[in-house]
N, C-alpha and C. Protein backbone atom coordinates (compact mmCIF):
# COMPACT_ATOMS: atom_id res chain seq x y z
N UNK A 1 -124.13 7.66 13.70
CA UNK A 1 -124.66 8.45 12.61
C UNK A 1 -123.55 8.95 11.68
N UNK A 2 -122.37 9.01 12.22
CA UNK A 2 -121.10 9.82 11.42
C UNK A 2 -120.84 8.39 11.00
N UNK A 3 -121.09 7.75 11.15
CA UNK A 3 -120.42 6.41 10.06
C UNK A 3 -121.39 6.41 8.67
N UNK A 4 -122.03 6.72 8.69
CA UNK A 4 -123.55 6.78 7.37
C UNK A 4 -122.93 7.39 6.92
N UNK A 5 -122.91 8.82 7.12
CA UNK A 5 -122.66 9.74 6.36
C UNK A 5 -121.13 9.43 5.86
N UNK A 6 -120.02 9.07 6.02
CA UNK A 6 -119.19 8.51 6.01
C UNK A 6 -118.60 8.17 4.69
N UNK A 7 -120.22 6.88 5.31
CA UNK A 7 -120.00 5.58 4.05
C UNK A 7 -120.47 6.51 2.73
N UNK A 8 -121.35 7.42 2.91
CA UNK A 8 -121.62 7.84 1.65
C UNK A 8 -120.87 9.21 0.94
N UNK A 9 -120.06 9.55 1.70
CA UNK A 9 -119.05 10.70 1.51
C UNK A 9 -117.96 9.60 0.53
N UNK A 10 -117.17 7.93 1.50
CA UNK A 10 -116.50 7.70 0.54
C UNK A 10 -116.98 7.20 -0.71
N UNK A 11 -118.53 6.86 -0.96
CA UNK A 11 -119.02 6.25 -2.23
C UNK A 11 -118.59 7.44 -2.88
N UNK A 12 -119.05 8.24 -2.73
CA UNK A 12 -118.77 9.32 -4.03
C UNK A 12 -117.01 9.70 -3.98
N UNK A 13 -116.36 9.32 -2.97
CA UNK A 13 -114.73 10.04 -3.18
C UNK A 13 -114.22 8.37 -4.45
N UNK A 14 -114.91 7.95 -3.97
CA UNK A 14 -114.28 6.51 -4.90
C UNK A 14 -114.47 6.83 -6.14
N UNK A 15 -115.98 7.15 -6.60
CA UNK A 15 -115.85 7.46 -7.93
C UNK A 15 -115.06 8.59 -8.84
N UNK A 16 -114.79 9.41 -7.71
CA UNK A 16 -113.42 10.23 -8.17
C UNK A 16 -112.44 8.93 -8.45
N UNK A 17 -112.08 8.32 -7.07
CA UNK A 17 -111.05 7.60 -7.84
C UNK A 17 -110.88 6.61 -8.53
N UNK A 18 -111.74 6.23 -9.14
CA UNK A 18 -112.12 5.36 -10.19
C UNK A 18 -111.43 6.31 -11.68
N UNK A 19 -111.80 7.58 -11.37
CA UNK A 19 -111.73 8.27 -13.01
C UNK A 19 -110.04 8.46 -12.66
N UNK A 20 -109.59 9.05 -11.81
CA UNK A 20 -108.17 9.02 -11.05
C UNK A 20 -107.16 7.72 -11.88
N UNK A 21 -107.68 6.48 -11.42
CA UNK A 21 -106.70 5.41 -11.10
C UNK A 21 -107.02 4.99 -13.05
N UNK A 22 -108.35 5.49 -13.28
CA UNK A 22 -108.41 4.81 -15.05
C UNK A 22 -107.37 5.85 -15.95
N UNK A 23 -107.19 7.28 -15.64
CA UNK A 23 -106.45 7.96 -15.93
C UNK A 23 -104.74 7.44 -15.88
N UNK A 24 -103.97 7.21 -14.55
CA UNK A 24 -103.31 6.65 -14.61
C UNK A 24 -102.57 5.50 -15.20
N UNK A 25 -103.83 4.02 -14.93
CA UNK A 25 -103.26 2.83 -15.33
C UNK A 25 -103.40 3.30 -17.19
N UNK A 26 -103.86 4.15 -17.87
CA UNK A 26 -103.73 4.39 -18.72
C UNK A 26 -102.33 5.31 -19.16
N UNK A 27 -101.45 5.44 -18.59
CA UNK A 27 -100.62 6.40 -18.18
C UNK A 27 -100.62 7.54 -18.57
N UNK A 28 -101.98 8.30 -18.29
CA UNK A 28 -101.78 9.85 -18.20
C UNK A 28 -102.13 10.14 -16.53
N UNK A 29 -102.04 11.58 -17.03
CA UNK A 29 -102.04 12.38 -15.84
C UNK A 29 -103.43 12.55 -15.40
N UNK A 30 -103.92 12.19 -14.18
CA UNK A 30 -105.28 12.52 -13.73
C UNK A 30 -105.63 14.18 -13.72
N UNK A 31 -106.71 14.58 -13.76
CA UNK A 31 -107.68 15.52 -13.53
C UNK A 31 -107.14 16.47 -12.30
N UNK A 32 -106.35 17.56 -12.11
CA UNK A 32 -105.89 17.97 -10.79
C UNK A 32 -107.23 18.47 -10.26
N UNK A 33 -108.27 18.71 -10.67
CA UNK A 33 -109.87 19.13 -9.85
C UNK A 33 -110.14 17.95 -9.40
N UNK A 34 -110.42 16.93 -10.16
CA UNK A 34 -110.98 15.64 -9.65
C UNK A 34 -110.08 14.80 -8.58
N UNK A 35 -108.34 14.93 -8.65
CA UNK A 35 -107.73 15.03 -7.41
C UNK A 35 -108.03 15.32 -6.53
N UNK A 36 -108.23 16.40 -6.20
CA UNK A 36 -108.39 17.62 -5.41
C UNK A 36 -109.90 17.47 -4.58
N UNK A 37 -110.65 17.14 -5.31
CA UNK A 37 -112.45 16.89 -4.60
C UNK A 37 -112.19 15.57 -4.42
N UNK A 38 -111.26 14.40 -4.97
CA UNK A 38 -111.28 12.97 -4.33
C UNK A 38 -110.63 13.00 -2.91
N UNK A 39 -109.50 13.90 -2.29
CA UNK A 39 -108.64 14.13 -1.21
C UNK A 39 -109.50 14.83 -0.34
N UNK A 40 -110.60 15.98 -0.93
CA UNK A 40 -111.38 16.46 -0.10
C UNK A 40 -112.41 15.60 0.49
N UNK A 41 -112.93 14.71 -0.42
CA UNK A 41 -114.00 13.69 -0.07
C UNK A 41 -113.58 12.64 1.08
N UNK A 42 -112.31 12.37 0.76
CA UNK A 42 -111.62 11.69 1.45
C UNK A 42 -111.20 12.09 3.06
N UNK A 43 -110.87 13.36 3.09
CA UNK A 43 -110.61 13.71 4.29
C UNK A 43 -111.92 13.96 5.18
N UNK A 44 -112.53 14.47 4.37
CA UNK A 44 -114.07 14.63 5.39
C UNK A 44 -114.77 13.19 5.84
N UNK A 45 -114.28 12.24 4.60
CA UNK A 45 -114.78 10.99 5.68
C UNK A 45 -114.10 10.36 6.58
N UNK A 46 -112.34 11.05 6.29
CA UNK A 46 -112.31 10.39 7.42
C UNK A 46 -112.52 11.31 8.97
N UNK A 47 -112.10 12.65 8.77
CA UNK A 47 -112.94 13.24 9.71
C UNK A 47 -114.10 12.83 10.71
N UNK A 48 -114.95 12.28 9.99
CA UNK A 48 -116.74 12.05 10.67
C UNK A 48 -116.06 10.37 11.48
N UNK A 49 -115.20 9.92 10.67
CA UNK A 49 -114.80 8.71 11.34
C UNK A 49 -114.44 8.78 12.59
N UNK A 50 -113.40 9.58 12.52
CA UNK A 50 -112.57 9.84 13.42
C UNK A 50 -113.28 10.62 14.73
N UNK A 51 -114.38 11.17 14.38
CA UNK A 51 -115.52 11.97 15.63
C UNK A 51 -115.81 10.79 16.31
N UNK A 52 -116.63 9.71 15.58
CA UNK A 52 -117.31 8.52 15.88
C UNK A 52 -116.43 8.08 16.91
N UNK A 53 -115.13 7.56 16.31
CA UNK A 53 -114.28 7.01 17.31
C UNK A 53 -114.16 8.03 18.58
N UNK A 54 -113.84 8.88 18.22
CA UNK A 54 -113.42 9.47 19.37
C UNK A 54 -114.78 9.78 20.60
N UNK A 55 -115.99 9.79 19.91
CA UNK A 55 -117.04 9.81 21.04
C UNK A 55 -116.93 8.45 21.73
N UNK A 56 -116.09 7.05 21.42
CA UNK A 56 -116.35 6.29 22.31
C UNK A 56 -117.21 5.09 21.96
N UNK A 57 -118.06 5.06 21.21
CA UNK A 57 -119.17 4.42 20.84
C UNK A 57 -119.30 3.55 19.68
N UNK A 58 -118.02 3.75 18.95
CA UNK A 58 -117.72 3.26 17.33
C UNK A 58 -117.50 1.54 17.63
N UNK A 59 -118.17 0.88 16.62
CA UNK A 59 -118.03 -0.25 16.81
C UNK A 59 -116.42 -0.65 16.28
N UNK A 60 -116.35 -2.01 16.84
CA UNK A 60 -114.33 -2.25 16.62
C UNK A 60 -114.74 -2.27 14.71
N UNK A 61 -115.49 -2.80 14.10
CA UNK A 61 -114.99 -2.84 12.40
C UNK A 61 -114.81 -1.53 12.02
N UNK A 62 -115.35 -0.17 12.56
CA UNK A 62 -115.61 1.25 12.56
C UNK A 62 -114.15 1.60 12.98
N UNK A 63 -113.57 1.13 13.84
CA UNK A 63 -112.19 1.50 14.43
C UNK A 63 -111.23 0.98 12.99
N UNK A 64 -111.05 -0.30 12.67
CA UNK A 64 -110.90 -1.18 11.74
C UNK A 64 -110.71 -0.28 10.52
N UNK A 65 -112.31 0.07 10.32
CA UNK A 65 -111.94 0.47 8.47
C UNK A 65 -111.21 2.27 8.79
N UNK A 66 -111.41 2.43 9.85
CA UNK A 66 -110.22 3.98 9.70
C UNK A 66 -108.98 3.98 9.98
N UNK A 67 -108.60 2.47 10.51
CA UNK A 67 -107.04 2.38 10.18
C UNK A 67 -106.82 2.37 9.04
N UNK A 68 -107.72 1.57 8.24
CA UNK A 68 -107.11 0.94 7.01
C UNK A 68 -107.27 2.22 5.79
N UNK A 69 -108.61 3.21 6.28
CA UNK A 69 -108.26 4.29 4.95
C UNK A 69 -107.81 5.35 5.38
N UNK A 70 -106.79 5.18 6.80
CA UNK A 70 -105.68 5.92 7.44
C UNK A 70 -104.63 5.85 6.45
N UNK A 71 -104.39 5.11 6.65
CA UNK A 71 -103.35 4.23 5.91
C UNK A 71 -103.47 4.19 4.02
N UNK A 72 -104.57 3.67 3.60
CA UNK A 72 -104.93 4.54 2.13
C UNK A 72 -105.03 5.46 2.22
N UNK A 73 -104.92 6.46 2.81
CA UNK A 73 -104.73 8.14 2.99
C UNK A 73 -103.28 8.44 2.53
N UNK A 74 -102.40 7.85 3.22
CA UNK A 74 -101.44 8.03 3.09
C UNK A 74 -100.61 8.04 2.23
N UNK A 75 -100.92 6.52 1.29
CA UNK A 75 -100.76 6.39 0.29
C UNK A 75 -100.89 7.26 -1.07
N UNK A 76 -102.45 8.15 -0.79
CA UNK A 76 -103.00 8.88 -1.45
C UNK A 76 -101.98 10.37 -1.46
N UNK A 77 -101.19 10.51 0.04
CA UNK A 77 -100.38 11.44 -0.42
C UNK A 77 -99.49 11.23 -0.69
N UNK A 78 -99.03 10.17 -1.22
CA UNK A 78 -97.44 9.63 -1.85
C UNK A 78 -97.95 10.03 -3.34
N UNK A 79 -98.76 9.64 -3.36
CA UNK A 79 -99.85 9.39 -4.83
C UNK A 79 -99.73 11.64 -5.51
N UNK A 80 -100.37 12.09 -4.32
CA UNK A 80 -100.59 13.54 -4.75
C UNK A 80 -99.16 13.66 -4.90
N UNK A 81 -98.16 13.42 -4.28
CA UNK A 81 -96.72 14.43 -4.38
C UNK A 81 -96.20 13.59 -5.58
N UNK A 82 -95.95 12.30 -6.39
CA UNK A 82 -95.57 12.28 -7.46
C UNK A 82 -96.41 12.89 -8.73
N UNK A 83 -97.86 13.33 -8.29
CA UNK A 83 -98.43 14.18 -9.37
C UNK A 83 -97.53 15.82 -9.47
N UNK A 84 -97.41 16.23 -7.90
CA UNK A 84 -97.16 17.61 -8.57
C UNK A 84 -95.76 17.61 -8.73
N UNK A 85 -95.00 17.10 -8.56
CA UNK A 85 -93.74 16.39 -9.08
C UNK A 85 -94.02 16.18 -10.47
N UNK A 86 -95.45 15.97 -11.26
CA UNK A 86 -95.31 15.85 -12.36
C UNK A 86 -94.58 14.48 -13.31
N UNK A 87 -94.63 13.62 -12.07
CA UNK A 87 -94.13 11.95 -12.03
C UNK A 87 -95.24 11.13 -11.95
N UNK A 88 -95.77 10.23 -13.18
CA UNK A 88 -96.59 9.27 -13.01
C UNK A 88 -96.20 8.39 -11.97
N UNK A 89 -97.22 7.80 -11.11
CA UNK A 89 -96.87 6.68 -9.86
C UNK A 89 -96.82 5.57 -10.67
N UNK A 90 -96.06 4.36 -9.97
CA UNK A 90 -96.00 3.18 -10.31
C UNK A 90 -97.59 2.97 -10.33
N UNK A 91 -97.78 2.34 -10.70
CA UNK A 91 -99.26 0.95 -11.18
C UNK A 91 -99.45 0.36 -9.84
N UNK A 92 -98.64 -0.49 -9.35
CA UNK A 92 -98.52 -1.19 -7.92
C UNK A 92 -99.15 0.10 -7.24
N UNK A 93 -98.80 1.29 -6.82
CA UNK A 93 -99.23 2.03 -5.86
C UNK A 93 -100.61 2.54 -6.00
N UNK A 94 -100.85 3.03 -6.94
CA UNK A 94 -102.29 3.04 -7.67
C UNK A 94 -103.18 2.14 -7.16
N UNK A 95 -103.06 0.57 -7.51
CA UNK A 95 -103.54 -0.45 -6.52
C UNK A 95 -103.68 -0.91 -5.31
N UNK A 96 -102.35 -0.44 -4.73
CA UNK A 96 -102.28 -0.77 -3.22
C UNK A 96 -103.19 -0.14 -3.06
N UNK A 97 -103.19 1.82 -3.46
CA UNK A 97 -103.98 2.68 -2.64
C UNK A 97 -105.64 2.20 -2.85
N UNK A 98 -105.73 1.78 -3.72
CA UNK A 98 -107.32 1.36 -4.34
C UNK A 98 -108.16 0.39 -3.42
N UNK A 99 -106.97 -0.80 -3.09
CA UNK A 99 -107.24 -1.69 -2.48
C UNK A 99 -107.27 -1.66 -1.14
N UNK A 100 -106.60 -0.80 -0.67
CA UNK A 100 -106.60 -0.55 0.95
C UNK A 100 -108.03 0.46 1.09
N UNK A 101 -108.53 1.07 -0.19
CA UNK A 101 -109.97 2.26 0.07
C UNK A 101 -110.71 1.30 0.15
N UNK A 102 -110.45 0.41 -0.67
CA UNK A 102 -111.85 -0.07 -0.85
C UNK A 102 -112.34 -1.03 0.26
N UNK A 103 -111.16 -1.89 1.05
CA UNK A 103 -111.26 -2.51 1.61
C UNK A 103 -111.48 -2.20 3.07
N UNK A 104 -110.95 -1.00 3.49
CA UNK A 104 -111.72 0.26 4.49
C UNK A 104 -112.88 0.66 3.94
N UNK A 105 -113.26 0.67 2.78
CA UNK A 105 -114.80 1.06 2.77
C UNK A 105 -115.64 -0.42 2.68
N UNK A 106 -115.25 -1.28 2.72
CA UNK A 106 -116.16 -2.88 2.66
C UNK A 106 -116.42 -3.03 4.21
N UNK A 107 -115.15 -3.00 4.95
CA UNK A 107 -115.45 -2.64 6.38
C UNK A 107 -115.99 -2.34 7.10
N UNK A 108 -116.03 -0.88 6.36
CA UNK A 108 -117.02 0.53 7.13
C UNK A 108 -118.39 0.20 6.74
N UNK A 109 -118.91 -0.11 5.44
CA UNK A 109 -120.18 -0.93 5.14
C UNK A 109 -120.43 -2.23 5.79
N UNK A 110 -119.65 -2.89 6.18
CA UNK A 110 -120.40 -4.09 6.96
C UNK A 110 -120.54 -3.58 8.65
N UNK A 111 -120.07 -2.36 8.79
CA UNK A 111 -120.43 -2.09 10.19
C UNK A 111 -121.75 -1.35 10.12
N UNK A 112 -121.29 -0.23 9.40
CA UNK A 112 -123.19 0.16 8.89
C UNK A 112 -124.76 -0.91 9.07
N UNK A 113 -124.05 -1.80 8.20
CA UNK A 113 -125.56 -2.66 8.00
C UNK A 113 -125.35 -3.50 8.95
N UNK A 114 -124.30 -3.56 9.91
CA UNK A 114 -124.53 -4.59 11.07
C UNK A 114 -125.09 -3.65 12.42
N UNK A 115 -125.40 -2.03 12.08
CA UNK A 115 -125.77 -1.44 13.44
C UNK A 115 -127.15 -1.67 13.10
């Protein structure tokens, strides 16, 4: 059940970072609110993930997509500390981080519709 809710905690953290990463590759400075509720969105899903797993019961793609937006997490705070540094991120990192969410959330959706 914490994987549902999950999947739909990161639909909406994405569209934060959609406005995030269009801000950037445009090279301004993103939204520090819309930061701020994308990292929150972000952590609470992975939170519910991380319950799942830990009750035991999480299927392996469920294990799978919370390495991988472990790991785009991380990224995401390389991402926050050149903001308040007040340093645009490279472009490349912007992407990596995009591509590692999204691809932990393609994951986490094919485990969904495969329970």
């Amino acid at each position: 059940m914490y994987t549902t809710y999950a999947l739909i905690i990161f639909a909406i953290a994405a569209l934060g970072g959609l406005v995030l990463a269009s801000h950037v590759l445009r090279g301004k400075f993103a939204p520090w609110a819309v930061s701020i509720l994308h990292a929150l969105l972000g952590a609470t899903g992975l939170v519910l993930l991380l319950l799942q797993v830990l009750q035991g019961n999480a299927a392996g793609r469920v294990v799978g997509a919370l390495g991988l937006l472990v790991v785009a997490a991380l990224g995401g705070f390389y991402l926050a500390a050149l903001h308040g540094r007040k340093t645009l991120p490279p472009k490349a990192v912007v992407l990596l981080h995009a591509g590692l969410a999204v691809t932990g959330f393609l994951v986490l959706l094919s485990a969904v519709l495969a329970a």
